[in-house]
C-alpha atoms as a PDB file:
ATOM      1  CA  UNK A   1      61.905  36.109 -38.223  1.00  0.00           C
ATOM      2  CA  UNK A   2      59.806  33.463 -36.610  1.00  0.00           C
ATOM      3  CA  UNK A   3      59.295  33.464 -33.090  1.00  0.00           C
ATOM      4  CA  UNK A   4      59.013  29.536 -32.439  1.00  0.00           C
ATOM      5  CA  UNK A   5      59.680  26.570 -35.093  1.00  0.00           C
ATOM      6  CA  UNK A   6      57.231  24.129 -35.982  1.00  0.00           C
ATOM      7  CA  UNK A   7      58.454  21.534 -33.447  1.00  0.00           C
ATOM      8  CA  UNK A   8      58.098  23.706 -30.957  1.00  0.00           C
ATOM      9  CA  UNK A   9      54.493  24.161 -31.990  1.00  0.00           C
ATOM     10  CA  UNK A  10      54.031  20.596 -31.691  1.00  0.00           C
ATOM     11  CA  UNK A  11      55.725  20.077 -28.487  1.00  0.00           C
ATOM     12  CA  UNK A  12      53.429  23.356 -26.962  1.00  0.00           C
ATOM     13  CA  UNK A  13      50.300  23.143 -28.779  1.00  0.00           C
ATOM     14  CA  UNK A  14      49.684  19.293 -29.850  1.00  0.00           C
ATOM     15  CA  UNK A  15      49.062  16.028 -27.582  1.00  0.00           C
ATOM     16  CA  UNK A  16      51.543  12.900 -28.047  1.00  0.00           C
ATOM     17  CA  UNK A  17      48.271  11.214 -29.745  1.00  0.00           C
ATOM     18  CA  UNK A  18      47.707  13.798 -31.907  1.00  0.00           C
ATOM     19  CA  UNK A  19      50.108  13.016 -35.197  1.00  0.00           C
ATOM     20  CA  UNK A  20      51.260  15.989 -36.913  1.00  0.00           C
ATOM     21  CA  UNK A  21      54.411  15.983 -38.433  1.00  0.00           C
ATOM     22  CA  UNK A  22      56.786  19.511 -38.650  1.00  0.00           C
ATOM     23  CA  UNK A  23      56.203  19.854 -42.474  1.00  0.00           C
ATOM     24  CA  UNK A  24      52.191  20.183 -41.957  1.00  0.00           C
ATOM     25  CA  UNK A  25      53.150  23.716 -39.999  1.00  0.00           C
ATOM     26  CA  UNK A  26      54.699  25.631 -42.653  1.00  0.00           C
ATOM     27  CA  UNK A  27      57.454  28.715 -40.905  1.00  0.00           C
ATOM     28  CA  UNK A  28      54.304  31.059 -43.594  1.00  0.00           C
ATOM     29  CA  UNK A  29      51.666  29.908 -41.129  1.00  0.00           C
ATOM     30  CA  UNK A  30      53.856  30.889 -38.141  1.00  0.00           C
ATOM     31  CA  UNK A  31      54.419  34.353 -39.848  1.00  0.00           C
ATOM     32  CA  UNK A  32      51.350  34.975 -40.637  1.00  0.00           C
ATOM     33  CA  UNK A  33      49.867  34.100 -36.777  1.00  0.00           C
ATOM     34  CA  UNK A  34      52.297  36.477 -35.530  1.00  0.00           C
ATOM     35  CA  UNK A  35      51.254  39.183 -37.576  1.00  0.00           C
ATOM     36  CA  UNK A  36      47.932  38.805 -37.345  1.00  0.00           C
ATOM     37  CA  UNK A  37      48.117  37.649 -33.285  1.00  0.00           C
ATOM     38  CA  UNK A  38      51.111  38.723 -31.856  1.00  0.00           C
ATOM     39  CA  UNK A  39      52.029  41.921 -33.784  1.00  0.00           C
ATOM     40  CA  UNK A  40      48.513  44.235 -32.798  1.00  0.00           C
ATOM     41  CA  UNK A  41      49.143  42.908 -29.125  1.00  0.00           C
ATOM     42  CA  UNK A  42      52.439  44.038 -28.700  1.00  0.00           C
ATOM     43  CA  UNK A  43      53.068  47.012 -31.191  1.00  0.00           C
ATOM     44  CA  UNK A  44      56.751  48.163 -31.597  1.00  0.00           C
ATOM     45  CA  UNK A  45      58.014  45.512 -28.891  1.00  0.00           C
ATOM     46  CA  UNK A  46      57.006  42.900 -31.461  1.00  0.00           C
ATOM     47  CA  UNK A  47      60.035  43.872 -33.760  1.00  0.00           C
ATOM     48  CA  UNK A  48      62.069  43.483 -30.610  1.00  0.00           C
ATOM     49  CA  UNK A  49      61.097  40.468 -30.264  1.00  0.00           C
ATOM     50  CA  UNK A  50      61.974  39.597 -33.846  1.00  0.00           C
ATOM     51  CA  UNK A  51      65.187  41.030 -33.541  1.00  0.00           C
ATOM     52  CA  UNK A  52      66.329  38.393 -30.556  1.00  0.00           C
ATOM     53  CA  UNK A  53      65.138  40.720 -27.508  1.00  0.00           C
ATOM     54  CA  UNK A  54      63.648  39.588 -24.501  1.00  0.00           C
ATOM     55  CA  UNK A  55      63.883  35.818 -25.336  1.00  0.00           C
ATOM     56  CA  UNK A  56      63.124  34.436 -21.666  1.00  0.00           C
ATOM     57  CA  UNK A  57      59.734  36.700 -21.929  1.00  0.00           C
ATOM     58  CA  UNK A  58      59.442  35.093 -25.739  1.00  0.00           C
ATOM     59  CA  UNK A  59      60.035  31.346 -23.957  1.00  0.00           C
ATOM     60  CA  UNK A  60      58.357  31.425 -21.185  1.00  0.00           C
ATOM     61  CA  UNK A  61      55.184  33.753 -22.233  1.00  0.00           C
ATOM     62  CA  UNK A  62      54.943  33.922 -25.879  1.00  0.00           C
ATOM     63  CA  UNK A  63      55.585  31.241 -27.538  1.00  0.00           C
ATOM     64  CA  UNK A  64      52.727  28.973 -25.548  1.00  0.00           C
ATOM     65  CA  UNK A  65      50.617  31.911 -26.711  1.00  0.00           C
ATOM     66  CA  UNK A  66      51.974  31.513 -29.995  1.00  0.00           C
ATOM     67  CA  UNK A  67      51.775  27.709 -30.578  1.00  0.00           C
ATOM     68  CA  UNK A  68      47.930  27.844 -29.842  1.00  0.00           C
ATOM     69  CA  UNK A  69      47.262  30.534 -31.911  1.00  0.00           C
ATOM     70  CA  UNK A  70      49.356  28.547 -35.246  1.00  0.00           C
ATOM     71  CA  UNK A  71      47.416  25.254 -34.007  1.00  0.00           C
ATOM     72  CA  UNK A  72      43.976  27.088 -34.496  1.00  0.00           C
ATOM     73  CA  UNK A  73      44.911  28.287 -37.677  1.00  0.00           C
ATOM     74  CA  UNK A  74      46.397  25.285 -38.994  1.00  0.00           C
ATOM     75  CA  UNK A  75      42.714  23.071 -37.886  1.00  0.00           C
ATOM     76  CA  UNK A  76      40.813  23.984 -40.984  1.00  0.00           C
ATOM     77  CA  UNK A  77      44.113  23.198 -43.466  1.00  0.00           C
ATOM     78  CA  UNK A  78      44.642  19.493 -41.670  1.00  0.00           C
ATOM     79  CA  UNK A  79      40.638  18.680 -41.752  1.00  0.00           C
ATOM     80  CA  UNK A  80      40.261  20.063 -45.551  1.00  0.00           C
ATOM     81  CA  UNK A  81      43.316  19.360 -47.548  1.00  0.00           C
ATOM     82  CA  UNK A  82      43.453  20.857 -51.147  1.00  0.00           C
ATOM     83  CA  UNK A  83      44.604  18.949 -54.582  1.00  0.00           C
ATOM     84  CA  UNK A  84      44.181  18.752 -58.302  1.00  0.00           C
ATOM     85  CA  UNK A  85      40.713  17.730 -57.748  1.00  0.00           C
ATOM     86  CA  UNK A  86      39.291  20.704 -55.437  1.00  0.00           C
ATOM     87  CA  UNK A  87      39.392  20.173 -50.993  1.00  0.00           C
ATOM     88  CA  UNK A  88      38.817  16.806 -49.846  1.00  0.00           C
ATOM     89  CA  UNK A  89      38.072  15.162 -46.475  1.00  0.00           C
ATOM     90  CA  UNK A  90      41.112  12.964 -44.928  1.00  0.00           C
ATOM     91  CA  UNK A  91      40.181   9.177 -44.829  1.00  0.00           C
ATOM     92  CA  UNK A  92      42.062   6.583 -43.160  1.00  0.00           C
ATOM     93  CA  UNK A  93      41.065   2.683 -42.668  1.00  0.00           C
ATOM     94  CA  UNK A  94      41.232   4.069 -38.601  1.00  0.00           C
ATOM     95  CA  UNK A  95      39.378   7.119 -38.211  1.00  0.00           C
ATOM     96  CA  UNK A  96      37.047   9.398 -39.676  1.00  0.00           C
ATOM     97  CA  UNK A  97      36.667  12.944 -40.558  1.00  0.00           C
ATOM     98  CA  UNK A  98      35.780  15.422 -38.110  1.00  0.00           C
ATOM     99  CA  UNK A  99      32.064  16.956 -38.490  1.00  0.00           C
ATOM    100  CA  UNK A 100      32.225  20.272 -39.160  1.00  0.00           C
ATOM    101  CA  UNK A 101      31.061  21.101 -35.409  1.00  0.00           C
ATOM    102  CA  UNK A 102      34.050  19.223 -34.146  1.00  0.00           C
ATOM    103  CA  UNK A 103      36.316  20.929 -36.323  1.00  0.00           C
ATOM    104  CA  UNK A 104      34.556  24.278 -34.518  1.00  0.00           C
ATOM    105  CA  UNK A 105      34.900  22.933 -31.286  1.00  0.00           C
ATOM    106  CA  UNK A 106      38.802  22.186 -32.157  1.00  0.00           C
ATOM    107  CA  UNK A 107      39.407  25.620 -32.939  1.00  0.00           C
ATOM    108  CA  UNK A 108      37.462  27.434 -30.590  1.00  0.00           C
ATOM    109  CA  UNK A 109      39.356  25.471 -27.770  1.00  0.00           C
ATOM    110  CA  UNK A 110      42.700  26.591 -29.233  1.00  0.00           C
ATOM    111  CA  UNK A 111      41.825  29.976 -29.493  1.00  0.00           C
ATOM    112  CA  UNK A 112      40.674  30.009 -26.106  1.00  0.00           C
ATOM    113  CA  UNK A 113      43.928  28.652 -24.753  1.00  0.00           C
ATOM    114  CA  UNK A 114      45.507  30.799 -27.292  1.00  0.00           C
ATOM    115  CA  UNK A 115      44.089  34.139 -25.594  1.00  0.00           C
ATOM    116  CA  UNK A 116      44.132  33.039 -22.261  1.00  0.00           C
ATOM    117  CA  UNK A 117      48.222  32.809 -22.919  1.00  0.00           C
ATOM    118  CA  UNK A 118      48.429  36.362 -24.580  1.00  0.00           C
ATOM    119  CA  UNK A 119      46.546  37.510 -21.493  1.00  0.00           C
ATOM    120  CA  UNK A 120      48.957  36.094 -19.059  1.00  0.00           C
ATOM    121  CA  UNK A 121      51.856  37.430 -21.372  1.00  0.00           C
ATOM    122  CA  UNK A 122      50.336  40.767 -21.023  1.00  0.00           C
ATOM    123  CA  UNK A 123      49.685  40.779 -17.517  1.00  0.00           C
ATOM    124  CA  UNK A 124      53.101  40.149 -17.379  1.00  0.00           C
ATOM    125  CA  UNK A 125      54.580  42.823 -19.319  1.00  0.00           C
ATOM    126  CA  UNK A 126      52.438  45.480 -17.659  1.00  0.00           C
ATOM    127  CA  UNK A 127      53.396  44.353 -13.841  1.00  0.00           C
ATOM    128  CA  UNK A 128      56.918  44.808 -15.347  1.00  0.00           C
ATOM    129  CA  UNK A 129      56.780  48.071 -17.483  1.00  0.00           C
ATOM    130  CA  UNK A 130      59.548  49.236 -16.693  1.00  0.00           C
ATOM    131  CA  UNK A 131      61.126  45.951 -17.995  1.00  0.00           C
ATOM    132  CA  UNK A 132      59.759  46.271 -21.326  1.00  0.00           C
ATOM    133  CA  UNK A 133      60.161  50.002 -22.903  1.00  0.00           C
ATOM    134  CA  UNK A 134      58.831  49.234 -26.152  1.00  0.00           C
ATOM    135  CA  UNK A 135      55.359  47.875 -25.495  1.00  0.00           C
ATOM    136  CA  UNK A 136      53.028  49.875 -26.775  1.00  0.00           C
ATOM    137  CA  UNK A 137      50.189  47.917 -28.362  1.00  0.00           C
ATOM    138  CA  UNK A 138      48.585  48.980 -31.552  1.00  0.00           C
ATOM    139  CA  UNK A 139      45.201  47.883 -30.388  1.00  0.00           C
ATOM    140  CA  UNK A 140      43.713  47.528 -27.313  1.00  0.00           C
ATOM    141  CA  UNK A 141      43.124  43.509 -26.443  1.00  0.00           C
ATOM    142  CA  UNK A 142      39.507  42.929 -24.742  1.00  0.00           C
ATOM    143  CA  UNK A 143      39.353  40.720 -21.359  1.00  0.00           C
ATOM    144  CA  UNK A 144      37.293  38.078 -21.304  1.00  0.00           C
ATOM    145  CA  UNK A 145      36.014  36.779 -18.062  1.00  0.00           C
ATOM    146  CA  UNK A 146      33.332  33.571 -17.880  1.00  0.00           C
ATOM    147  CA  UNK A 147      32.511  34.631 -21.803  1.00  0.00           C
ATOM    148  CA  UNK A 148      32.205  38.137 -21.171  1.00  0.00           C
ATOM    149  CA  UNK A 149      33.879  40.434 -22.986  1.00  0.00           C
ATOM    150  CA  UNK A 150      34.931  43.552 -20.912  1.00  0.00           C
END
């Protein structure tokens, strides 16, 4: 089960001026951030989460968390779609394609945001413990402070 919908997405991780439309985030992507984002962080409370537990901690913590992590992985897909005839770069008669630094820039700004949320989530659930019986993380998620990693 997803934790968030597409819209939501949108609504969390995306500007008003940014256009995405709901059928650019596939519910695959979502999965597959949550496995490979939220899953390790939160170890067997993930599949309480998945079952419909703890939904004001998934509202108000994870999904933020979540949408920036699915927004990150979605950049590269959005700046190099695929066809018949190999990837191509979007071209419209308004704009042009992002260079590959800004694409870099793009993503390393939502994972940023992306880990500062899971951070805050975290911080949460461990001020709370007691709250949250099944968190037991299946790897150990660094700090960063100013760029450091601690």
């Amino acid at each position: 089960m997803v934790l968030i919908t597409s819209n939501e997405v949108i609504d969390l991780a995306f500007s008003s001026v940014e256009q995405i439309t709901p059928g650019i985030i596939k519910e695959t992507k979502i999965e597959a951030a949550q496995e490979r984002y939220i899953r390790p962080a939160f170890g067997e409370m993930y599949d309480a989460m998945t079952e419909g537990r703890y939904p004001e901690f998934v509202n108000t913590y994870l999904k933020p968390a979540l949408a920036y992590f699915v927004r990150h992985d979605v950049i590269p897909e959005v700046s190099t779609p695929v066809g018949n005839t190999g990837a191509m770069l979007p071209y419209t008669n308004h704009a042009n394609a992002a260079t590959d630094k800004q694409r870099e820039l793009a993503m390393d700004s939502a994972l940023n945001s992306a880990n500062a949320l899971l951070g805050k989530a975290i911080r949460h659930i461990e001020a709370h413990r007691e709250d949250f019986p099944e968190y037991k993380p299946l790897v150990k998620c660094p700090s960063i402070r100013g760029g450091m990693i601690l």
